[in-house]
N, C-alpha and C. Protein backbone atom coordinates (compact mmCIF):
# COMPACT_ATOMS: atom_id res chain seq x y z
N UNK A 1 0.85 -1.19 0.00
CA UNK A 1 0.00 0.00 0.00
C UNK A 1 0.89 1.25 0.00
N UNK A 2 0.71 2.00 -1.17
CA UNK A 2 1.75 3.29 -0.82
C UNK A 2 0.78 4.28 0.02
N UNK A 3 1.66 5.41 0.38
CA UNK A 3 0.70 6.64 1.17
C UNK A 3 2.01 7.75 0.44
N UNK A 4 0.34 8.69 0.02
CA UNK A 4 1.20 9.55 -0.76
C UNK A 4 2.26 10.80 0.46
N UNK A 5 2.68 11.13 0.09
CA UNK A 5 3.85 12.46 0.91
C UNK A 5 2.77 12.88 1.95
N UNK A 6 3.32 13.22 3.27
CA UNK A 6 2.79 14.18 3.94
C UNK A 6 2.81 15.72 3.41
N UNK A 7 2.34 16.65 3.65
CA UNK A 7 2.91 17.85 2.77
C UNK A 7 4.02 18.54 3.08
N UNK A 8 4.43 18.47 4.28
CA UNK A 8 5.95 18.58 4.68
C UNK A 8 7.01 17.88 4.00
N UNK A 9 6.66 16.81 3.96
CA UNK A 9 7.55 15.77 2.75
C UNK A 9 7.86 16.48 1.50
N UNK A 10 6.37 16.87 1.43
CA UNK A 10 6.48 17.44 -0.17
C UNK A 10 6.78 18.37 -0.49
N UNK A 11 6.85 19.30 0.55
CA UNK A 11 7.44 20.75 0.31
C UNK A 11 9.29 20.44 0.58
N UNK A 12 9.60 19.55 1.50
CA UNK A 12 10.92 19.77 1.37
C UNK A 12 11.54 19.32 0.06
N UNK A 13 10.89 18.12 -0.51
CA UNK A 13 11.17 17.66 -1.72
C UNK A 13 11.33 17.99 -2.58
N UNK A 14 10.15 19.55 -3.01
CA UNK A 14 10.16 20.64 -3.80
C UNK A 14 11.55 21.94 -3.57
N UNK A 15 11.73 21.69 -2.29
CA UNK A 15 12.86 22.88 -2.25
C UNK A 15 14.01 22.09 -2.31
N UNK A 16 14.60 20.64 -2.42
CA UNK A 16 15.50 20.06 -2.54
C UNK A 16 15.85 20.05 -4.02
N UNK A 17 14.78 20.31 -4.88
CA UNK A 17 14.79 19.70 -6.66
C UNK A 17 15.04 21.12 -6.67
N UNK A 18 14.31 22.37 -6.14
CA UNK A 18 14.43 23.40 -6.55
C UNK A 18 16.03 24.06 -6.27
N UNK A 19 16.63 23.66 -5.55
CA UNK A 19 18.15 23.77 -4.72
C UNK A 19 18.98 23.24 -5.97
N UNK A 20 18.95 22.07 -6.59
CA UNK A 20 19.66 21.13 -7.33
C UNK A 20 19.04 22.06 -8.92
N UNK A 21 18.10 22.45 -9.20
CA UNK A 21 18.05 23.12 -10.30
C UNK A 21 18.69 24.58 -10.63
N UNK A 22 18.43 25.36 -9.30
CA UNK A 22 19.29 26.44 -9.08
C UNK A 22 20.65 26.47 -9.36
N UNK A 23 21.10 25.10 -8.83
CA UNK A 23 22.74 25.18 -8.97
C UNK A 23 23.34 24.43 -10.12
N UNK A 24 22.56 23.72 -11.25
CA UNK A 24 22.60 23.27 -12.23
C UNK A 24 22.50 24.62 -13.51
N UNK A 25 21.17 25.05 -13.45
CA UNK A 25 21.46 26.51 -13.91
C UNK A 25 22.34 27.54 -13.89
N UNK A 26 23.19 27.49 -12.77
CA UNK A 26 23.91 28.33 -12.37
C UNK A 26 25.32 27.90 -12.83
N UNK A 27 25.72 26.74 -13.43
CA UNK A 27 26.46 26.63 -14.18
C UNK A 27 27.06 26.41 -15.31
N UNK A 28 25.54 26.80 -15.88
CA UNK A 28 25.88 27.65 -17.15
C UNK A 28 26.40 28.74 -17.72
N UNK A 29 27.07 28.67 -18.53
CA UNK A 29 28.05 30.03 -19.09
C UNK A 29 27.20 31.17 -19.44
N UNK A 30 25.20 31.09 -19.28
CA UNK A 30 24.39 31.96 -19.99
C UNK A 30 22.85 31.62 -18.83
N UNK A 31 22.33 32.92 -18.69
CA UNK A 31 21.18 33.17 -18.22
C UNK A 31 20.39 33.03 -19.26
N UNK A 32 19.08 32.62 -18.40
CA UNK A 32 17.75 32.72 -19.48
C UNK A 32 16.62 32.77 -18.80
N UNK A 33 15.75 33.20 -19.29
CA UNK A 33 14.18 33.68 -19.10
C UNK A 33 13.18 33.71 -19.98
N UNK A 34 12.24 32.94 -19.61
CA UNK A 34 11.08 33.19 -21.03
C UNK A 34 9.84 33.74 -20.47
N UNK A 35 9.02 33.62 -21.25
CA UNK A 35 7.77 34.11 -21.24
C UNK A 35 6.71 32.71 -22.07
N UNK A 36 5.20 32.85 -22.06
CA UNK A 36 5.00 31.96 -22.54
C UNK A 36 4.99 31.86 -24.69
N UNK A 37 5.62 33.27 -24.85
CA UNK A 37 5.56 33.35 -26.10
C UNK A 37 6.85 34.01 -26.66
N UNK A 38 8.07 34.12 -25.52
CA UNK A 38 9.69 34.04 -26.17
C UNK A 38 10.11 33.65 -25.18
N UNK A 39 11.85 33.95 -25.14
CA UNK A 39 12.78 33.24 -24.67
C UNK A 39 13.81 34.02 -24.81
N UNK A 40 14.33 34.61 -23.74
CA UNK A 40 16.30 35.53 -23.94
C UNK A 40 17.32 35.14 -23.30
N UNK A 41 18.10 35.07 -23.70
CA UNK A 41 19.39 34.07 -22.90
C UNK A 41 20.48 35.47 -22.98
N UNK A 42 21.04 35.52 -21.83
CA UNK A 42 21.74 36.69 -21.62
C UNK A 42 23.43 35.64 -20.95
N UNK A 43 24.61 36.33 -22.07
CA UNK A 43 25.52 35.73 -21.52
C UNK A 43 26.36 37.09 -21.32
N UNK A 44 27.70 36.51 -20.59
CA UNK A 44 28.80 37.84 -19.92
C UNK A 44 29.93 37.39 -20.86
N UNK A 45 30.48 38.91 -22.18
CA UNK A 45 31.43 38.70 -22.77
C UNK A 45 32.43 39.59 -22.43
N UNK A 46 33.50 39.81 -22.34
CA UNK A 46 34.19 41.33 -22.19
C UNK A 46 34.21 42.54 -22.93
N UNK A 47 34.63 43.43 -22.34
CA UNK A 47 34.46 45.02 -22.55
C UNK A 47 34.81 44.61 -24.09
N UNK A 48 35.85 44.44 -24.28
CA UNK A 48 36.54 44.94 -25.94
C UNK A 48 36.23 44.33 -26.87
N UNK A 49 34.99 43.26 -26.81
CA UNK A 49 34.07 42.07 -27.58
C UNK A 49 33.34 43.42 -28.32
N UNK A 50 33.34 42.91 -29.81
CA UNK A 50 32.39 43.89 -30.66
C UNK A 50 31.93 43.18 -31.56
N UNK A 51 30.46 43.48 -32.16
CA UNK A 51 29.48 42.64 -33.05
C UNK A 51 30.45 41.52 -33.91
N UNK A 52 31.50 42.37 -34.56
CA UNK A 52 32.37 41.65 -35.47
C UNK A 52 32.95 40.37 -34.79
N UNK A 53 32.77 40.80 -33.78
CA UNK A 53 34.07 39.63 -32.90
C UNK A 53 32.92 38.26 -32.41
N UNK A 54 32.01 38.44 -32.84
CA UNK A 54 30.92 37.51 -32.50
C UNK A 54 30.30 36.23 -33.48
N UNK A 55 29.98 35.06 -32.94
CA UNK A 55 29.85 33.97 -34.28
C UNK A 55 28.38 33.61 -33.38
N UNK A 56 27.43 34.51 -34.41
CA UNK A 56 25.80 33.73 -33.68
C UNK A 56 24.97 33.30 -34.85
N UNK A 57 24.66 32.19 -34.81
CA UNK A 57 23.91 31.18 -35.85
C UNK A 57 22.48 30.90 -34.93
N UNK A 58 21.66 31.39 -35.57
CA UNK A 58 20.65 31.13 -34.87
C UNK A 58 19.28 30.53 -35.62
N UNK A 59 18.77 29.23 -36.36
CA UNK A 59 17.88 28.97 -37.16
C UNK A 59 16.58 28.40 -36.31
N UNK A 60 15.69 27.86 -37.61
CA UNK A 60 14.56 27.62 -37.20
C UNK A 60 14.66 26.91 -35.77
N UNK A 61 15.61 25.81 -35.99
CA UNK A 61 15.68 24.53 -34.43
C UNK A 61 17.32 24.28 -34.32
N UNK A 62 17.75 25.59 -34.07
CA UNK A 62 18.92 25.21 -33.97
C UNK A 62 19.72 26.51 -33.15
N UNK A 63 20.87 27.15 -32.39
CA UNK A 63 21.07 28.05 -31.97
C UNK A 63 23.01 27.78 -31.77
N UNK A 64 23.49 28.74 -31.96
CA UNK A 64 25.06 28.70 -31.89
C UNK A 64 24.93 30.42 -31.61
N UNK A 65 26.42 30.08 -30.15
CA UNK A 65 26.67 31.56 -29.89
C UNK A 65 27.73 31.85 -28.90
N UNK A 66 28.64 32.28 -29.76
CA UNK A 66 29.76 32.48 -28.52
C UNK A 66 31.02 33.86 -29.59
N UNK A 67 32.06 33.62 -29.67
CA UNK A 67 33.21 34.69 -29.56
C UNK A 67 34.03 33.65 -30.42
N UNK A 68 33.99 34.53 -31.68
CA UNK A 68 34.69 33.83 -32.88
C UNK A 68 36.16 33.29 -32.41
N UNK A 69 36.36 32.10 -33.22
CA UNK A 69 37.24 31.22 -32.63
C UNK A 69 37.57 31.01 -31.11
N UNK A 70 36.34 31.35 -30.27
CA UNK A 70 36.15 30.52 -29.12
C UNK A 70 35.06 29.41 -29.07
N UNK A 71 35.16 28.67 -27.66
CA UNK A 71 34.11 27.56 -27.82
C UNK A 71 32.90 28.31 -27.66
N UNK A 72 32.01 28.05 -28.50
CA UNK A 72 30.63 28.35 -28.20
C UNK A 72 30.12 28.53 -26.72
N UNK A 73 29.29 29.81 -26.17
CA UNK A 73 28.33 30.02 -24.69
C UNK A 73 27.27 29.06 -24.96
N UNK A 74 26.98 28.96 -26.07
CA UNK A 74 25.41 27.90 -26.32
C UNK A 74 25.51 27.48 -27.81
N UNK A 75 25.34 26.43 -27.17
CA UNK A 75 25.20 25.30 -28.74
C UNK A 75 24.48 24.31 -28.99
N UNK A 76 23.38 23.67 -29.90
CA UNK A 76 22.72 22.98 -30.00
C UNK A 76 21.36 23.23 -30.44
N UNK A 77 20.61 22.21 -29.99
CA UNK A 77 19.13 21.97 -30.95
C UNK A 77 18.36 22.86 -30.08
N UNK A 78 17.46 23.32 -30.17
CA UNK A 78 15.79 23.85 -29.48
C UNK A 78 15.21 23.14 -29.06
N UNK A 79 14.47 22.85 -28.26
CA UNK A 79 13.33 21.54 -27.68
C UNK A 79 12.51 21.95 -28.38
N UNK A 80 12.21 23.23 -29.25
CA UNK A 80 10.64 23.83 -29.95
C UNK A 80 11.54 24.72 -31.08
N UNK A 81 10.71 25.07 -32.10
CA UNK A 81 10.95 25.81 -32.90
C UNK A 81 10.62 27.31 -32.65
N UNK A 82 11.43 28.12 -33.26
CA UNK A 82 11.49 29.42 -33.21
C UNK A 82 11.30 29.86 -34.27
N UNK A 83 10.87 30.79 -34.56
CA UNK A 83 10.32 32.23 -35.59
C UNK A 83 11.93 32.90 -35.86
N UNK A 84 12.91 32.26 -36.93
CA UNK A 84 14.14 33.02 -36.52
C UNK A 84 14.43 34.24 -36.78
N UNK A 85 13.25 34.44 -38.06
CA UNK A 85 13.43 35.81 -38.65
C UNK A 85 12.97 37.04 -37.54
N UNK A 86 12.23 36.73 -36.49
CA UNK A 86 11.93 37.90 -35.43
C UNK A 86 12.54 37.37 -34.34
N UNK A 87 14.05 36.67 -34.23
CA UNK A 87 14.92 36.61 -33.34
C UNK A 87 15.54 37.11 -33.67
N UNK A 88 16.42 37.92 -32.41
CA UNK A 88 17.60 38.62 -32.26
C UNK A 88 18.65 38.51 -31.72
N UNK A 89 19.85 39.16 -31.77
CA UNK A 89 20.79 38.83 -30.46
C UNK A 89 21.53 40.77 -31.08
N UNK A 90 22.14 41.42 -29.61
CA UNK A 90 22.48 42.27 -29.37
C UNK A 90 23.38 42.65 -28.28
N UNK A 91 24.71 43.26 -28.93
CA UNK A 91 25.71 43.26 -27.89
C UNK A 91 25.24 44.40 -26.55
N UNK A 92 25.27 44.83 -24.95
CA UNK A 92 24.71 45.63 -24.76
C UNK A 92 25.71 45.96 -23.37
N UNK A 93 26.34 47.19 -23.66
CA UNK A 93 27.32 47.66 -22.35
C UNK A 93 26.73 47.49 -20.63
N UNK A 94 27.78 46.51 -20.11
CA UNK A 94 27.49 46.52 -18.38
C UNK A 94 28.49 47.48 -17.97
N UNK A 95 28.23 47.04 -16.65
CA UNK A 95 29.49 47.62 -15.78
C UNK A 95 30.51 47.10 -15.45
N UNK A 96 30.49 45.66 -16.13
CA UNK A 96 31.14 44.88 -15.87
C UNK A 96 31.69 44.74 -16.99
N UNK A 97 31.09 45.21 -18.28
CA UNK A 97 31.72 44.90 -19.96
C UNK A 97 30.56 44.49 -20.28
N UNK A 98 30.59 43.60 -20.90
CA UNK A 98 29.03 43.13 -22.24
C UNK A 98 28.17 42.21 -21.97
N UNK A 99 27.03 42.46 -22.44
CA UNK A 99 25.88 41.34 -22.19
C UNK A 99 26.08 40.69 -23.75
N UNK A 100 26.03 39.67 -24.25
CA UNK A 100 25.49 38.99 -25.41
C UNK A 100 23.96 39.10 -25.01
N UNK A 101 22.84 39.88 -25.77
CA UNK A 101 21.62 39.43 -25.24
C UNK A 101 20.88 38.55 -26.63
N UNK A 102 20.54 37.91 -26.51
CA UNK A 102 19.52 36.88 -27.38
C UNK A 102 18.18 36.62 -27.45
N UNK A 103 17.58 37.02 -27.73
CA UNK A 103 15.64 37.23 -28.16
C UNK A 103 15.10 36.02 -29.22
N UNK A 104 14.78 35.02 -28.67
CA UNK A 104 14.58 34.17 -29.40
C UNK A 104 12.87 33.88 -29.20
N UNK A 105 12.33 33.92 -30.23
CA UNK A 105 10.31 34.06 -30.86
C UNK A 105 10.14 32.98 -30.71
N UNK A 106 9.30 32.33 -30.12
CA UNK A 106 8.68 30.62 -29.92
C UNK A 106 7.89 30.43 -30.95
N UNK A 107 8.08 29.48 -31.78
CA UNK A 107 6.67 29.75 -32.68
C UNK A 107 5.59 29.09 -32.40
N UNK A 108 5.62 28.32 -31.44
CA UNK A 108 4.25 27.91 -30.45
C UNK A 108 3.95 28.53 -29.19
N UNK A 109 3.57 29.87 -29.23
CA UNK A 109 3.19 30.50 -28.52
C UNK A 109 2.38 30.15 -26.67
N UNK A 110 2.06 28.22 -26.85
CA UNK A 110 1.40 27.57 -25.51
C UNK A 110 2.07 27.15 -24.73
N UNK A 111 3.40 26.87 -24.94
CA UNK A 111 4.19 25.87 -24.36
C UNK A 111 5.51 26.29 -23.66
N UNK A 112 6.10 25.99 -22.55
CA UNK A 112 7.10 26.76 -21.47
C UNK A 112 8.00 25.58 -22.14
N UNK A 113 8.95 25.93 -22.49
CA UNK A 113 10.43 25.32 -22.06
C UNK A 113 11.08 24.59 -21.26
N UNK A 114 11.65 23.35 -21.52
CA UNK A 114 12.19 22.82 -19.93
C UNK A 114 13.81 23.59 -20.06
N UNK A 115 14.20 23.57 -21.00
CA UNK A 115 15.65 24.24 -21.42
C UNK A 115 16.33 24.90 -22.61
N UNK A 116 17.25 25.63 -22.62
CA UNK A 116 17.19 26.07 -23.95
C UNK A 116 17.66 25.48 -24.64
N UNK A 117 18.63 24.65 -24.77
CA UNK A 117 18.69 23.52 -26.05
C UNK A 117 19.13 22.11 -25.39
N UNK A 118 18.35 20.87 -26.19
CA UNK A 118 18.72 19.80 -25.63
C UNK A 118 19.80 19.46 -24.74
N UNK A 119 19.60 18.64 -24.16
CA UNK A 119 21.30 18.36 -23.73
C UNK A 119 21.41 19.45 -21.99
N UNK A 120 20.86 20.12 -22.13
CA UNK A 120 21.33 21.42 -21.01
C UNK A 120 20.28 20.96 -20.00
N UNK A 121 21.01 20.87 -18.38
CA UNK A 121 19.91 20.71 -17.32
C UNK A 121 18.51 20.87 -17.46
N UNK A 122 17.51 20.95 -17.40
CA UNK A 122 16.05 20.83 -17.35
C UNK A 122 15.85 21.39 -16.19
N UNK A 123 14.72 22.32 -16.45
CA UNK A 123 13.87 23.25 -15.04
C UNK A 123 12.65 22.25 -15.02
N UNK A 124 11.48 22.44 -14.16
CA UNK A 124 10.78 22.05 -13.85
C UNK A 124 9.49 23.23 -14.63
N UNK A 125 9.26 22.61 -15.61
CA UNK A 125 7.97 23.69 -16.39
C UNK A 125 6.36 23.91 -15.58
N UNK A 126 6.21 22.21 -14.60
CA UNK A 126 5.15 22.26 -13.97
C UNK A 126 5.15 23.66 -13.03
N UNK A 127 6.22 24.46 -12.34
CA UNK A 127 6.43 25.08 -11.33
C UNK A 127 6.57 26.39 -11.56
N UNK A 128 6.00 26.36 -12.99
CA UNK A 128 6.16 27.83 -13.90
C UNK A 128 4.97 28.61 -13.69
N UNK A 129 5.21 30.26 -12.92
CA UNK A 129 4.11 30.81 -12.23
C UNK A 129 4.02 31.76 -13.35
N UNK A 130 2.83 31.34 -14.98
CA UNK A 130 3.13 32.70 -15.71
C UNK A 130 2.77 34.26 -15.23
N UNK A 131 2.99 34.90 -15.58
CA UNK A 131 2.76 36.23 -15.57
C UNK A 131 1.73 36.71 -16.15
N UNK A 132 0.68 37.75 -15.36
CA UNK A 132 -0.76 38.20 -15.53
C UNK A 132 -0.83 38.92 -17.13
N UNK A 133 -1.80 38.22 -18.08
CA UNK A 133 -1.26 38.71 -19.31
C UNK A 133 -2.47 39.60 -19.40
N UNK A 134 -2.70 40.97 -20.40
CA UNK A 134 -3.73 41.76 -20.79
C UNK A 134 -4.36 41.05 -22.17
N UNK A 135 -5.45 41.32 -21.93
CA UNK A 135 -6.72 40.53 -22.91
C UNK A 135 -6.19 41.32 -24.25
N UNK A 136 -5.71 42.18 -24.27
CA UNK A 136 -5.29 42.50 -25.88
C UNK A 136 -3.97 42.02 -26.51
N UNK A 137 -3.37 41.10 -25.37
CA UNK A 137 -2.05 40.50 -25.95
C UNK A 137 -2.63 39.57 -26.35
N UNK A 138 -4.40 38.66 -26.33
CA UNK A 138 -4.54 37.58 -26.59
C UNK A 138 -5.15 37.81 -27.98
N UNK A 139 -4.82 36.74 -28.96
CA UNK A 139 -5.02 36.73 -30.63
C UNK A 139 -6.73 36.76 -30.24
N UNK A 140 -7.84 37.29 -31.28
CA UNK A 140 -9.36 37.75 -31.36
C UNK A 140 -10.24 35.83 -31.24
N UNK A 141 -9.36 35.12 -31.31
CA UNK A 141 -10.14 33.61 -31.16
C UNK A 141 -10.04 33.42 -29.48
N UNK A 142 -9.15 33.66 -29.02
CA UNK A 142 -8.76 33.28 -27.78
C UNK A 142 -9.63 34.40 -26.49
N UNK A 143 -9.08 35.65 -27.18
CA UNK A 143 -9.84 36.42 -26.18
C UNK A 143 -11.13 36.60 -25.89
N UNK A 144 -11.61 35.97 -26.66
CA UNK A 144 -13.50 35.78 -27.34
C UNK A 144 -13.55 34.74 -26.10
N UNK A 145 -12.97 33.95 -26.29
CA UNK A 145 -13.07 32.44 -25.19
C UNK A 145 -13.05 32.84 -23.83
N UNK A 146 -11.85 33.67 -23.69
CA UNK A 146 -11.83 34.21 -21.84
C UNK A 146 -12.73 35.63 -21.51
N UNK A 147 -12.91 36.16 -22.56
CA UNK A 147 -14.14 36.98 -22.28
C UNK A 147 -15.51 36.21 -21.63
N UNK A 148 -15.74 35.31 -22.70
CA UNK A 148 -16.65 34.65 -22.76
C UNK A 148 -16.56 34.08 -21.08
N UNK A 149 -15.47 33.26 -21.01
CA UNK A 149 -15.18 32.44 -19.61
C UNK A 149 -15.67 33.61 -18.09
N UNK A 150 -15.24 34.96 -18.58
CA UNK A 150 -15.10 35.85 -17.22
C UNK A 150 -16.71 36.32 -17.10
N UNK A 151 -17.71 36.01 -18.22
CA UNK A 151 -18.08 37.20 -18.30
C UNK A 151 -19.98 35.54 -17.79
N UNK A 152 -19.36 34.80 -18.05
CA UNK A 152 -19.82 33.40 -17.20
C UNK A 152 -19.47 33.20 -15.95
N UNK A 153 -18.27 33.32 -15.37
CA UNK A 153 -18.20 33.54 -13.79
C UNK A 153 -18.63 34.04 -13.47
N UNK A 154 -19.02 35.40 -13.70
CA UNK A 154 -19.33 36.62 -13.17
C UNK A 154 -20.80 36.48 -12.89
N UNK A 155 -21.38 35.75 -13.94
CA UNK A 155 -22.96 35.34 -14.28
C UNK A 155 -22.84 34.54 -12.94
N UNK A 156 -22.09 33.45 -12.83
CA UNK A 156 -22.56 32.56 -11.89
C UNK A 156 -22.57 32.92 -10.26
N UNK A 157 -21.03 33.98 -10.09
CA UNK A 157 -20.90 34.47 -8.66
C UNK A 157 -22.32 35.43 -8.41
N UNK A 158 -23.35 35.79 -9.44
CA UNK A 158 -24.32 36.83 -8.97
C UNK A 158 -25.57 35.89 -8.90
N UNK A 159 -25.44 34.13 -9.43
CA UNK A 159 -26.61 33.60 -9.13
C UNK A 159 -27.45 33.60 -10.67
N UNK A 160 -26.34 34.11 -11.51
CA UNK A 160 -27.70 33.83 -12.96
C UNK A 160 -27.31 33.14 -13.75
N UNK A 161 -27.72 32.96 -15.07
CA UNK A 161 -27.27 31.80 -15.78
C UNK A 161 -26.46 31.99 -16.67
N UNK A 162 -25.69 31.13 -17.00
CA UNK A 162 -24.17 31.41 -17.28
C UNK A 162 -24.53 31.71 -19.48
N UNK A 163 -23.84 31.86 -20.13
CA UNK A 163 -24.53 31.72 -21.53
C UNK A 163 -24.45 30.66 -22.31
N UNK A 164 -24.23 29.58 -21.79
CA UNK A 164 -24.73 27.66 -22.55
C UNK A 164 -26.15 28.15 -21.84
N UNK A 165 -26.40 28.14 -20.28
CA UNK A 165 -27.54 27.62 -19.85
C UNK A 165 -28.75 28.78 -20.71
N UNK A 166 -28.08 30.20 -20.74
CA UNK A 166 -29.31 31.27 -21.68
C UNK A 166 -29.39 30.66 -22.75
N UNK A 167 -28.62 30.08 -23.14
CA UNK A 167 -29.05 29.47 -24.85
C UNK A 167 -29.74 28.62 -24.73
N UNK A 168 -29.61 27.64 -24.08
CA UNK A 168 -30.79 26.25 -23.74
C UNK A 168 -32.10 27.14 -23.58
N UNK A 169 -31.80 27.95 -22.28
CA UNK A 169 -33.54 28.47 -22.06
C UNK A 169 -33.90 29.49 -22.86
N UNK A 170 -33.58 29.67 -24.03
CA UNK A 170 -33.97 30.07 -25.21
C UNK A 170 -34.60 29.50 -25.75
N UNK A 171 -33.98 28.54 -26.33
CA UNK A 171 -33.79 27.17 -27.45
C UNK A 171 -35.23 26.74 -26.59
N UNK A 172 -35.63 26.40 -25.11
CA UNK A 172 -36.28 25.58 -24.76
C UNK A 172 -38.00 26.48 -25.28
N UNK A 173 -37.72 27.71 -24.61
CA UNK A 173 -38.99 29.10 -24.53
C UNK A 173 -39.32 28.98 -26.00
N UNK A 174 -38.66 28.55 -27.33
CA UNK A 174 -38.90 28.76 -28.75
C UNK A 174 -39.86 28.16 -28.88
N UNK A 175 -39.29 26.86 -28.44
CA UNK A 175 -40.11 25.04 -28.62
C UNK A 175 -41.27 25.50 -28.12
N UNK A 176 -41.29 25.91 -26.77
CA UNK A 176 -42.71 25.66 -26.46
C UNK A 176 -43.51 26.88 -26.89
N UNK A 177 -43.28 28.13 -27.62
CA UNK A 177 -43.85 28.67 -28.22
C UNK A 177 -44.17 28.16 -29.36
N UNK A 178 -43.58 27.46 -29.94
CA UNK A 178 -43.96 26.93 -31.65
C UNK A 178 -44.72 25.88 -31.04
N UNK A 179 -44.63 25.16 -30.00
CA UNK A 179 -45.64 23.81 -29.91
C UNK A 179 -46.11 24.03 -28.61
N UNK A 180 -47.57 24.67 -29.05
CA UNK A 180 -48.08 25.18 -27.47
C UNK A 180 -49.18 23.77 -26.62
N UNK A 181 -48.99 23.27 -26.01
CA UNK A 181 -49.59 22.10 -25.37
C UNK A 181 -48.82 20.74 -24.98
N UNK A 182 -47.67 21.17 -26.09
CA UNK A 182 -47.01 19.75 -25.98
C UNK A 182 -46.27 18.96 -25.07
């Protein structure tokens, strides 16, 4: 008979994976951050690094990027395809010397990342808290849907009927107007 985790179990369990991902990430030669519809990987080059001095290959499912005739900061496949023509990369002054920054377009706009290219540690995507998006970032099919969704809660938190159930008691009030007795 198993018994699932106490929740103490499970929370330490969660901050143990989360400890071991932190420090797996962290030894990478390059930061990264996405969103649920891109992805930027920010690496540290030195002060006197200039566009010219840079070798970045970046295609549909594929990404290369580091400091000509050095070893590549990132190399390899995509877990997803990218939009390459509205990806970027841009050298950008620290205080420390240079960011390589990299803007890479998801072209499946639903789906979080476990990493940026095969092969490289894996985050935990289940544990991904997105960020509150505005109804006009959503494409006119989608936002129709969560309109629709909010505008049905709202129906239900006041006690009225949501708009499946107004359509039924439409649909139903027709019938028995066209067939009065039945």
């Amino acid at each position: 008979m198993s018994t699932s985790p106490s929740p103490e179990e499970r929370e330490a369990k969660d901050k143990a994976a989360k400890a071991k991902e932190q420090e797996e990430q962290s030894k990478l030669p390059y930061r990264w951050t996405q969103t649920i519809g891109d992805l930027d990987i920010t690496a540290s080059v030195p002060a006197n690094i200039k566009g010219k001095d840079m070798d970045v290959k970046i295609t549909k499912t594929t990404i290369r990027a580091g400091i000509r005739g050095q070893e590549p900061l990132i190399e390899g496949t995509l877990p997803h395809p990218i939009v390459a023509d509205d990806s970027t990369w841009t050298l950008e002054p620290t205080p420390r010397g240079k960011d390589l920054s990299i803007h890479l377009d998801k072209s499946n706009k639903q789906e979080w990342w476990p990493h940026v290219v095969t092969g490289a540690p894996k985050i935990d995507t289940s544990k991904i808290t997105p960020e509150n998006s505005k109804l006009s970032d959503l494409d006119g099919e989608t936002r129709g849907m969560v309109e629709k969704m909010m505008w049905d809660q709202r129906q239900k938190e006041m006690g009225r009927p949501t708009s499946d159930e107004q359509k039924k008691m439409d649909m139903l009030r027709k019938f028995q107007e066209q067939h009065p007795g039945e």
